[in-house]
C-alpha atoms as a PDB file:
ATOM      1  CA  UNK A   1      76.545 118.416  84.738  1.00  0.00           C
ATOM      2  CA  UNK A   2      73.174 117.022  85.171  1.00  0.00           C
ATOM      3  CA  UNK A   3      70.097 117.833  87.516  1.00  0.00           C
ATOM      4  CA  UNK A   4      67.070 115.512  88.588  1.00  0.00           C
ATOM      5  CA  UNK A   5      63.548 116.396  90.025  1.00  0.00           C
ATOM      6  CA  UNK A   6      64.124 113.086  91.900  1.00  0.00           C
ATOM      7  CA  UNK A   7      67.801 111.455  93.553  1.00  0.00           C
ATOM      8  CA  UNK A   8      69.173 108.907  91.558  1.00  0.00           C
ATOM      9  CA  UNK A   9      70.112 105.357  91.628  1.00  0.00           C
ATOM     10  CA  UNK A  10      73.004 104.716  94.158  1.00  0.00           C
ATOM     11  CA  UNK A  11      74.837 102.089  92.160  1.00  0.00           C
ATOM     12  CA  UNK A  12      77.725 102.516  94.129  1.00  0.00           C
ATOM     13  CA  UNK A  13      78.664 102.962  98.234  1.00  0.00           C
ATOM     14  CA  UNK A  14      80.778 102.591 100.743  1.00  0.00           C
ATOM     15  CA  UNK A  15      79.598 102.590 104.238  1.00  0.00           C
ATOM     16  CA  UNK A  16      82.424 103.391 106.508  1.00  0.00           C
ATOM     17  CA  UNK A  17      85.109 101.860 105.306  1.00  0.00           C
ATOM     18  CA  UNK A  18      88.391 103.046 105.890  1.00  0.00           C
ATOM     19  CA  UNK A  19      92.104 101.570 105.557  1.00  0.00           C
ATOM     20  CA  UNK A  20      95.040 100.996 107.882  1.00  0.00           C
ATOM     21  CA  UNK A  21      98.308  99.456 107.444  1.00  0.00           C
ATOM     22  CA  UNK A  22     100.096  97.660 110.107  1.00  0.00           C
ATOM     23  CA  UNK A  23      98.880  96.943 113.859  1.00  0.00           C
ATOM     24  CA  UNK A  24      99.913  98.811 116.907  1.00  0.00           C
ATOM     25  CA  UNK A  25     101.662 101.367 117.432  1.00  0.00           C
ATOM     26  CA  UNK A  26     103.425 100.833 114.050  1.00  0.00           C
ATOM     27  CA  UNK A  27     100.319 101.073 112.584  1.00  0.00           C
ATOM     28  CA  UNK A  28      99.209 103.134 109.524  1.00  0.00           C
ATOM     29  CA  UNK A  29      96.433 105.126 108.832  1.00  0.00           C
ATOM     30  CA  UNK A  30      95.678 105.497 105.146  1.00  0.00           C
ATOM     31  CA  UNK A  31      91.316 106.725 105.332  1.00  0.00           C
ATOM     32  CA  UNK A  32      89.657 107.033 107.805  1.00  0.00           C
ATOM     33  CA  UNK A  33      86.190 105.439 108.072  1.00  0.00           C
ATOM     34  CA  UNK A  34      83.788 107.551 105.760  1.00  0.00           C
ATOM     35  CA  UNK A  35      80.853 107.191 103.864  1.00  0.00           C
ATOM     36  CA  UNK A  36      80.330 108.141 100.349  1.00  0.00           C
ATOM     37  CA  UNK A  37      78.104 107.116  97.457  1.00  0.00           C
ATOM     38  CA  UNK A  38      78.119 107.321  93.882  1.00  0.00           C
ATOM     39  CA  UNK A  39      74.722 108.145  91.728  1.00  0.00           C
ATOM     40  CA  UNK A  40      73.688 107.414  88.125  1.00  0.00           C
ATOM     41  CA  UNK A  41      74.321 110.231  86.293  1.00  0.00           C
ATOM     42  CA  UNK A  42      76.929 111.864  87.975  1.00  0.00           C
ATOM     43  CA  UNK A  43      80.629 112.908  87.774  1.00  0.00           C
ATOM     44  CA  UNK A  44      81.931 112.887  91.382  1.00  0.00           C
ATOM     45  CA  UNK A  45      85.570 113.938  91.536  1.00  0.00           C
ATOM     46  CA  UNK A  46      88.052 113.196  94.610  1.00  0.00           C
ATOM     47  CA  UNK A  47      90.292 116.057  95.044  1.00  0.00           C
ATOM     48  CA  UNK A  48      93.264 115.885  97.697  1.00  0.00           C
ATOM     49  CA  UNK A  49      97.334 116.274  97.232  1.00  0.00           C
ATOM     50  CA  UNK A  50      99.923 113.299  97.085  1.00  0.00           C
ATOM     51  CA  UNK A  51      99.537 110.814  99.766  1.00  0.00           C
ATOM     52  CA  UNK A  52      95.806 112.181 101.064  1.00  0.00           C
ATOM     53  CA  UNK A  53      93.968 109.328 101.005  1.00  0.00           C
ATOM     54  CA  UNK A  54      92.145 109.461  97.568  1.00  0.00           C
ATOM     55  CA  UNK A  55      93.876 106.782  95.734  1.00  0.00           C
ATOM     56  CA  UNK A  56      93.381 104.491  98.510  1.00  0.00           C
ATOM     57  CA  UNK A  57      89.590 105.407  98.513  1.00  0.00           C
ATOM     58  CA  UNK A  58      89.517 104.728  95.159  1.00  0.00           C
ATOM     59  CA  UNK A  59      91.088 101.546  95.139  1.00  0.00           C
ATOM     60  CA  UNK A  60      88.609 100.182  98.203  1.00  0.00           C
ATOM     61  CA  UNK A  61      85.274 101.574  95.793  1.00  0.00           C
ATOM     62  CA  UNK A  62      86.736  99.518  93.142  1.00  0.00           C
ATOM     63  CA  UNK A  63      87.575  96.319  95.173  1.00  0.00           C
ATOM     64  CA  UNK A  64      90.964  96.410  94.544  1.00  0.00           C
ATOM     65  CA  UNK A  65      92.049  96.806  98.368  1.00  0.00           C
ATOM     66  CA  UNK A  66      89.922  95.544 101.290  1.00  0.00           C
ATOM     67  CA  UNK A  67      88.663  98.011 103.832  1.00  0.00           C
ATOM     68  CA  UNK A  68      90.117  97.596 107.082  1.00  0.00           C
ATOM     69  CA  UNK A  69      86.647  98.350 108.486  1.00  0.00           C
ATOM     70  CA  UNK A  70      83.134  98.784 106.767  1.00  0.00           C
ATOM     71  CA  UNK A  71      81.961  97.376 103.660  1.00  0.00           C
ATOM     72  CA  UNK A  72      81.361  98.064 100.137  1.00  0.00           C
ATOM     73  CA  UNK A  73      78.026  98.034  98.533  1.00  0.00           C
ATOM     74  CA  UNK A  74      78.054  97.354  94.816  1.00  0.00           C
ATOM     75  CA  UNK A  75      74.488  97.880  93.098  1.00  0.00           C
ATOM     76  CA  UNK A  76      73.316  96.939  96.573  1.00  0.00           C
ATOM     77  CA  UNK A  77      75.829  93.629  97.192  1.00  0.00           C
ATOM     78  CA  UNK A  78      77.531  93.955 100.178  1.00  0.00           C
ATOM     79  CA  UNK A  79      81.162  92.764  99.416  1.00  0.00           C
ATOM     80  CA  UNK A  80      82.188  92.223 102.478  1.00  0.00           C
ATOM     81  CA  UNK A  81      82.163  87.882 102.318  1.00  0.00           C
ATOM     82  CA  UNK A  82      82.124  87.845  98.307  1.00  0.00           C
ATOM     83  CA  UNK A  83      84.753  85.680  97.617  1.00  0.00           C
ATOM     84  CA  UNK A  84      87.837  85.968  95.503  1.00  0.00           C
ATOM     85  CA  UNK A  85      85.674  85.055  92.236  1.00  0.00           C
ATOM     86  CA  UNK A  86      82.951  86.790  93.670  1.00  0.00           C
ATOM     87  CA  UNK A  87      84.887  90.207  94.112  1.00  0.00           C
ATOM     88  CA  UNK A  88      86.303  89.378  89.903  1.00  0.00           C
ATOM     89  CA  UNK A  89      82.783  88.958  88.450  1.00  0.00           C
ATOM     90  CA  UNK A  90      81.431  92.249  90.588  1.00  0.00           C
ATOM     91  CA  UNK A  91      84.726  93.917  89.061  1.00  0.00           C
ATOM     92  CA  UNK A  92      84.056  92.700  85.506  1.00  0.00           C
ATOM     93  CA  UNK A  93      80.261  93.059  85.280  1.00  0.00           C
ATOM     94  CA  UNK A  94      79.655  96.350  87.575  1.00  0.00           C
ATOM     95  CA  UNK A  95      83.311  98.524  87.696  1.00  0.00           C
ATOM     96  CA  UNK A  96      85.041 100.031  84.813  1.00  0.00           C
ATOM     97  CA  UNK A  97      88.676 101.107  85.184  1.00  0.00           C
ATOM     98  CA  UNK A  98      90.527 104.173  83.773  1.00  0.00           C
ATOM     99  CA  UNK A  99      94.077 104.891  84.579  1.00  0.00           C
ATOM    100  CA  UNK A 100      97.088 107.769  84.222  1.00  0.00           C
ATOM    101  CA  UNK A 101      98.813 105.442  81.993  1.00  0.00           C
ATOM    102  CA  UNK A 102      96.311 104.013  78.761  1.00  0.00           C
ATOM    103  CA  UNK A 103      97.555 100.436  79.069  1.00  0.00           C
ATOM    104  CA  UNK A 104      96.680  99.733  75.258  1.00  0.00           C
ATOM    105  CA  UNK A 105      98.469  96.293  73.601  1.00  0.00           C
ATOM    106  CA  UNK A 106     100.960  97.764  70.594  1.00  0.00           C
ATOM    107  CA  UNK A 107     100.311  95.166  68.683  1.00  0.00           C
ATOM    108  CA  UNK A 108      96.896  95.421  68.441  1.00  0.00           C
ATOM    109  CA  UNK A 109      94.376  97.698  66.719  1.00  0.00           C
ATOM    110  CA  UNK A 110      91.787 100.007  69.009  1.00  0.00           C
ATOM    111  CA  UNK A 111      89.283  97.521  68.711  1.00  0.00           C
ATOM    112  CA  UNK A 112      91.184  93.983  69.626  1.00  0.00           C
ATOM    113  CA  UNK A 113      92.209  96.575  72.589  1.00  0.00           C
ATOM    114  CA  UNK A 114      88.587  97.228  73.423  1.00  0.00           C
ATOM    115  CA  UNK A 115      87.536  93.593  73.181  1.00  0.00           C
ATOM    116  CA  UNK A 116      90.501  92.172  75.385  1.00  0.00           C
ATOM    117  CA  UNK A 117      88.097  92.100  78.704  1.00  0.00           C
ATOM    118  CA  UNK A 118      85.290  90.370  76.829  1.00  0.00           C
ATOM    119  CA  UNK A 119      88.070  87.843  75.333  1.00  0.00           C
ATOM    120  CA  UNK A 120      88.555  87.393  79.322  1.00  0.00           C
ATOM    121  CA  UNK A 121      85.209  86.623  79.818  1.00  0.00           C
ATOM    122  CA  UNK A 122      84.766  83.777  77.156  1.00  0.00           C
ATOM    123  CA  UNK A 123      82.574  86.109  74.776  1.00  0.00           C
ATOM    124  CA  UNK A 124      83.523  84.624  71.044  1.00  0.00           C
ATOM    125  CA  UNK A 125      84.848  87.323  68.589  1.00  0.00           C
ATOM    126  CA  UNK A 126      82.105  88.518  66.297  1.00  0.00           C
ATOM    127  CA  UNK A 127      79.769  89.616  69.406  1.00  0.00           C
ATOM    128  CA  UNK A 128      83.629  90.847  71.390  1.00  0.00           C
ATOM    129  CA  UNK A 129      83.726  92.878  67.684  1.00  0.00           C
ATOM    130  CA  UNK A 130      80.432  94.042  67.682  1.00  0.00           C
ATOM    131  CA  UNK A 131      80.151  95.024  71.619  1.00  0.00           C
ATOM    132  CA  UNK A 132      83.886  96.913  70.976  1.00  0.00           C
ATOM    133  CA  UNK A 133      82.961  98.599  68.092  1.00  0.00           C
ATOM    134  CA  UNK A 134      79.658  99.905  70.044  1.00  0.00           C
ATOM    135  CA  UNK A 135      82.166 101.276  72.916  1.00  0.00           C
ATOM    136  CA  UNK A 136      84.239 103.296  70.511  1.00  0.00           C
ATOM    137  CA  UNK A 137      81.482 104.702  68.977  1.00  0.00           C
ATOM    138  CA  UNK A 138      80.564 106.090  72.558  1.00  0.00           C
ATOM    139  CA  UNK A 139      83.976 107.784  72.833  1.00  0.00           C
ATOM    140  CA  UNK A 140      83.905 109.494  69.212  1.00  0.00           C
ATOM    141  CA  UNK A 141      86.227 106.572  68.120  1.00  0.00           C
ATOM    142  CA  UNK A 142      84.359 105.119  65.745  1.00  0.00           C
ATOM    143  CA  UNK A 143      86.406 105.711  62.731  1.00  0.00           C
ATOM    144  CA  UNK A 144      89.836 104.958  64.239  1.00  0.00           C
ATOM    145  CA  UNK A 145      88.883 101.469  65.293  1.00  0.00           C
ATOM    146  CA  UNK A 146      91.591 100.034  63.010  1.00  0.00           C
ATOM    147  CA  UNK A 147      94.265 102.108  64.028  1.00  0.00           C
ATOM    148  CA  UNK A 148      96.732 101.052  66.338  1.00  0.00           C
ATOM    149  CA  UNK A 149      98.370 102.561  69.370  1.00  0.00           C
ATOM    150  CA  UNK A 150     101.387 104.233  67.705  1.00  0.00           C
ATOM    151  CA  UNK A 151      99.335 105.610  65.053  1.00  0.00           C
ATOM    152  CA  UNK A 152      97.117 107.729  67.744  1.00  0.00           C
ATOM    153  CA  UNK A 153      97.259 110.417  70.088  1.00  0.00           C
ATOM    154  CA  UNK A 154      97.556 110.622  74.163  1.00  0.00           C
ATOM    155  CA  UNK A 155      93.809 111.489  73.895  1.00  0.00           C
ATOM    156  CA  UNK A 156      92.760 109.133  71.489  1.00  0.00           C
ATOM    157  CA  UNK A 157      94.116 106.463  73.041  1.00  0.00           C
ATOM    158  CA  UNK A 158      93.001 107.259  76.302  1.00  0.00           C
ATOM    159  CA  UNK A 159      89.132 107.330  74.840  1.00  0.00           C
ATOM    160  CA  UNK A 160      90.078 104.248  73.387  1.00  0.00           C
ATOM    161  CA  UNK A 161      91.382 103.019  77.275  1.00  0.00           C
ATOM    162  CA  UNK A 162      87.630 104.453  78.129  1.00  0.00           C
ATOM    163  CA  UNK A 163      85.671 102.624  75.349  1.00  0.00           C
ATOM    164  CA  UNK A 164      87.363  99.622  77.360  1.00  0.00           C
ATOM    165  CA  UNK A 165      85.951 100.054  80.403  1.00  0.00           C
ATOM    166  CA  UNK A 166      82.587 100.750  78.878  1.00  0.00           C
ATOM    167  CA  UNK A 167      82.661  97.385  76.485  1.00  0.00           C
ATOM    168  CA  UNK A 168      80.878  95.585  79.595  1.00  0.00           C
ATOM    169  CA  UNK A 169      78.307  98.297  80.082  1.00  0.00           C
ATOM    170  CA  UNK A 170      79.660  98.453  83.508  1.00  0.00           C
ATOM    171  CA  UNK A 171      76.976 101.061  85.029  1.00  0.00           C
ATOM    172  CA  UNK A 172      80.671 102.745  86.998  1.00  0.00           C
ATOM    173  CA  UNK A 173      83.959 104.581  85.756  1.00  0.00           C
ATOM    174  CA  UNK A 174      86.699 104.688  88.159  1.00  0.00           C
ATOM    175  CA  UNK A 175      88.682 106.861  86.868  1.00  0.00           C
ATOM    176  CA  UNK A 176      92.441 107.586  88.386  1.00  0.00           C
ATOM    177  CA  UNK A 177      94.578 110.843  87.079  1.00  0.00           C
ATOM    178  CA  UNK A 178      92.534 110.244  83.469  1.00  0.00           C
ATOM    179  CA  UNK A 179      93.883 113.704  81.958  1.00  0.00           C
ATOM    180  CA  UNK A 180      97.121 113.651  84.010  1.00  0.00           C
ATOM    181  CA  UNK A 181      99.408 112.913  81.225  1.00  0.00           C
ATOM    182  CA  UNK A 182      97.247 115.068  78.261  1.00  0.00           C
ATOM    183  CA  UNK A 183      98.390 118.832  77.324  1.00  0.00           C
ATOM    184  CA  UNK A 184      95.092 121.399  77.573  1.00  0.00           C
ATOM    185  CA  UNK A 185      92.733 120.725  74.505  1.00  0.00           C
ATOM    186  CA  UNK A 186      93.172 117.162  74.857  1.00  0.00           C
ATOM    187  CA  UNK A 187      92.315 116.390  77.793  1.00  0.00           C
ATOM    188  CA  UNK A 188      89.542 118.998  77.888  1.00  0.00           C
ATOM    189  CA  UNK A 189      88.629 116.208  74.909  1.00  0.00           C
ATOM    190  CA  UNK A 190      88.680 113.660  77.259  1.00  0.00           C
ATOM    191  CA  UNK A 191      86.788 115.804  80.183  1.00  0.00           C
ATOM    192  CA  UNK A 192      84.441 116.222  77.411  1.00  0.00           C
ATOM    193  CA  UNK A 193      83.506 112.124  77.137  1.00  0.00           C
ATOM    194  CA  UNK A 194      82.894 111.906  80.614  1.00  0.00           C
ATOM    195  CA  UNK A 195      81.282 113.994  81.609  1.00  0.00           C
ATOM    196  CA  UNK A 196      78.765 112.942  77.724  1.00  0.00           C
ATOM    197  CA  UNK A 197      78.655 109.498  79.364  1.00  0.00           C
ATOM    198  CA  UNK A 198      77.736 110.456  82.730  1.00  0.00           C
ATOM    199  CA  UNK A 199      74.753 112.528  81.141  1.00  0.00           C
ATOM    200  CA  UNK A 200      74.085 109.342  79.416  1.00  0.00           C
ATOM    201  CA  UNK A 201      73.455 107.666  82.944  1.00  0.00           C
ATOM    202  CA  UNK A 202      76.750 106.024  83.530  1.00  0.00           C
ATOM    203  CA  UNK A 203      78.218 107.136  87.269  1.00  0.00           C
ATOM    204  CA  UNK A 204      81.767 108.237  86.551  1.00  0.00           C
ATOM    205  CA  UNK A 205      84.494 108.769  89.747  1.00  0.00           C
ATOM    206  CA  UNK A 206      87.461 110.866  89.136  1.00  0.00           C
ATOM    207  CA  UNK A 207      90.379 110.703  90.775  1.00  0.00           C
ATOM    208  CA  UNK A 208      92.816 113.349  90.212  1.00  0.00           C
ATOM    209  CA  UNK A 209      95.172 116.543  91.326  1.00  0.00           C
ATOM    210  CA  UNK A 210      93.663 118.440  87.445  1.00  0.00           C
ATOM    211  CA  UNK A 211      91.713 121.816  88.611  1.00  0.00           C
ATOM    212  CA  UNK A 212      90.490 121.095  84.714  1.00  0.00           C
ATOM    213  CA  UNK A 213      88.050 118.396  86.086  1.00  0.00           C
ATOM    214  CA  UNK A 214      86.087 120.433  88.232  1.00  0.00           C
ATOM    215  CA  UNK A 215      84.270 121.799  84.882  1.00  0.00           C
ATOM    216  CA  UNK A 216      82.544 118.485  84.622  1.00  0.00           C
ATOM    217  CA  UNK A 217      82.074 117.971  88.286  1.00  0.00           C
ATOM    218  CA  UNK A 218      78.263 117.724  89.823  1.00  0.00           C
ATOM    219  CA  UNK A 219      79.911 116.822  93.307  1.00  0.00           C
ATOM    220  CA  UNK A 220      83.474 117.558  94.608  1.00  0.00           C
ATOM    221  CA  UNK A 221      84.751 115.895  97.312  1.00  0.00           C
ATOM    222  CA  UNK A 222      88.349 116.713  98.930  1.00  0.00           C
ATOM    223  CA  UNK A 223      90.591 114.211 100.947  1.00  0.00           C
ATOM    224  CA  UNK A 224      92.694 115.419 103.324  1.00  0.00           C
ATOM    225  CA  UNK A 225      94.844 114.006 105.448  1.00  0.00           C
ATOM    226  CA  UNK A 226      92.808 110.490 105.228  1.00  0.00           C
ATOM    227  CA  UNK A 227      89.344 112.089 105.691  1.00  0.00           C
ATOM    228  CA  UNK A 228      86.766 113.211 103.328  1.00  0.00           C
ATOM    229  CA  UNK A 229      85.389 116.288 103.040  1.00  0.00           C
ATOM    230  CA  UNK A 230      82.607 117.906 100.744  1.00  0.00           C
ATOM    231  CA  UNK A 231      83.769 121.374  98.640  1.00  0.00           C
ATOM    232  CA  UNK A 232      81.936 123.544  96.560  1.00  0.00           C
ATOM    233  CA  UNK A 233      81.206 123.322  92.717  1.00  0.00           C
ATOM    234  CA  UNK A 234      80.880 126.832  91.438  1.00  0.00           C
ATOM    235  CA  UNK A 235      77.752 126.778  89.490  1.00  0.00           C
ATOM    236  CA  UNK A 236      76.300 123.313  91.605  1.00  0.00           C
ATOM    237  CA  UNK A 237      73.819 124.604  94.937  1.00  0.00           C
ATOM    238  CA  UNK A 238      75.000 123.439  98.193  1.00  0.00           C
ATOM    239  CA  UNK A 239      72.260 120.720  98.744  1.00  0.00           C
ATOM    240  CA  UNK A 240      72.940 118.874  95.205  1.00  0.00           C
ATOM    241  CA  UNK A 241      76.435 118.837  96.690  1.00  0.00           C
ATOM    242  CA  UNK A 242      75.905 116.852  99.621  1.00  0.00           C
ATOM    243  CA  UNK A 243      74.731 112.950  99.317  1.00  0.00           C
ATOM    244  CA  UNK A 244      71.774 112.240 100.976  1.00  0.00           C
ATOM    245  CA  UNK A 245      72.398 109.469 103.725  1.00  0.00           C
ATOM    246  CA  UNK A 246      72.776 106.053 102.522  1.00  0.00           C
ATOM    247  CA  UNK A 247      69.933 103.740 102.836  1.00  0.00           C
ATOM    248  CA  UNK A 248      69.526 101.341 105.636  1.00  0.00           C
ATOM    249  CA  UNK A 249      68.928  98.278 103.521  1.00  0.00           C
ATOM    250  CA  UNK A 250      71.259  96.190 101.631  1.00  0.00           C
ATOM    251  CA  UNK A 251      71.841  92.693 100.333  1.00  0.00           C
ATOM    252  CA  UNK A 252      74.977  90.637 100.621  1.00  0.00           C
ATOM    253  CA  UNK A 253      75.823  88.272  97.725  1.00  0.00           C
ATOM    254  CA  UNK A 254      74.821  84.419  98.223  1.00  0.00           C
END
């Protein structure tokens, strides 16, 4: 956990938005409108049981789902009219995505796996190699970079799933039931590289129903029910556990 004499960057917000499926009485409602910001710096986990709301609220900060009301702020971009390429760019560039499951190609080694997102983005293969092979070093992998899936374990390959989020310096890590699937020491392994990356100035979101993840937590939100609620962090004072409100200024993308 980290502490600052002054707040930190806000590179991530959402300013009411909520979601609802279906109209009228048939309707829906999946979160209710809330606001909540990510900092630089931090670990913010999202606490809540099955069906509560937090996937969904993870899935709006990441621009996956659109908010039935509000808008998203991404390094100060209002998404709100991006377009479809608009919303893929702020995705690639500015969000980094962790999941359950690691998602890793068989047939290819932990670095082809960490480049595939810069192969997406037209980057040719010596800088993709170079940029993958930085990433990996970030998560400890450095010296499995040949290795393949198969030949690694549920925690190594989920740093190697991390190292792929990070290989576009993406300033966020969404991160959605990232120790879910991992027995005790490994995924305190993997508790252990985010919350090294957050210290490193990287905001990372967790998702999850792990009690584990509260060790790394510097805010700890619950969602219950659809709504959001702030909970304690044992060790973490009351005030550095609320966010401050957002600011009243924002840009929308042109």
């Amino acid at each position: 956990m980290t502490s600052y004499s002054q707040p930190p960057e806000v590179v991530l917000a959402g300013r009411g938005i909520g979601k609802c499926y279906g109209e009228g009485p048939l309707a829906s409602r999946a979160l209710h409108p809330t606001d909540i910001e990510i900092r630089r710096g931090e670990v913010l986990v999202l606490m809540g049981p099955s069906g509560s709301g937090k996937t969904t609220l993870l899935s709006l900060l990441g621009l996956v789902l659109t908010p039935t009301e509000g808008e998203v702020l991404v390094g100060g971009w209002s998404a709100a009219r991006a377009s479809a390429d608009e919303l893929a760019r702020l995705r690639q560039r500015r969000l980094g995505f962790v999941f359950q499951q690691f998602n890793l190609l068989p047939s290819l080694t932990a670095v082809e796996n960490v480049a595939v997102p810069l192969l997406l983005g037209g980057v040719a293969w010596p800088e993709r190699e170079a940029r993958a092979a930085r990433a990996l070093e970030l998560v400890g992998m450095g010296d499995r970079r040949q290795a393949r899936p198969r030949q690694l374990s549920g925690g190594q390959q989920q740093r190697v799933a991390i190292a792929r989020a990070l290989v576009n310096d993406a300033p966020v890590l969404l991160c959605d039931e990232p120790t879910a699937s991992l027995d005790g020491e490994t995924g305190r392994g993997v508790l252990d590289t985010l919350g090294r990356l957050a210290r490193a100035g990287r905001a990372v979101v967790v998702v999850t129903h792990d009690e584990r993840v509260r060790a790394i937590a510097d805010r700890l939100l619950q969602v219950v029910d659809g709504r959001v609620v702030p909970a304690e962090v044992p060790g973490v004072a009351h005030s550095a556990n609320a966010a401050p409100p957002l600011a009243p200024t924002h840009r929308r993308m042109t």
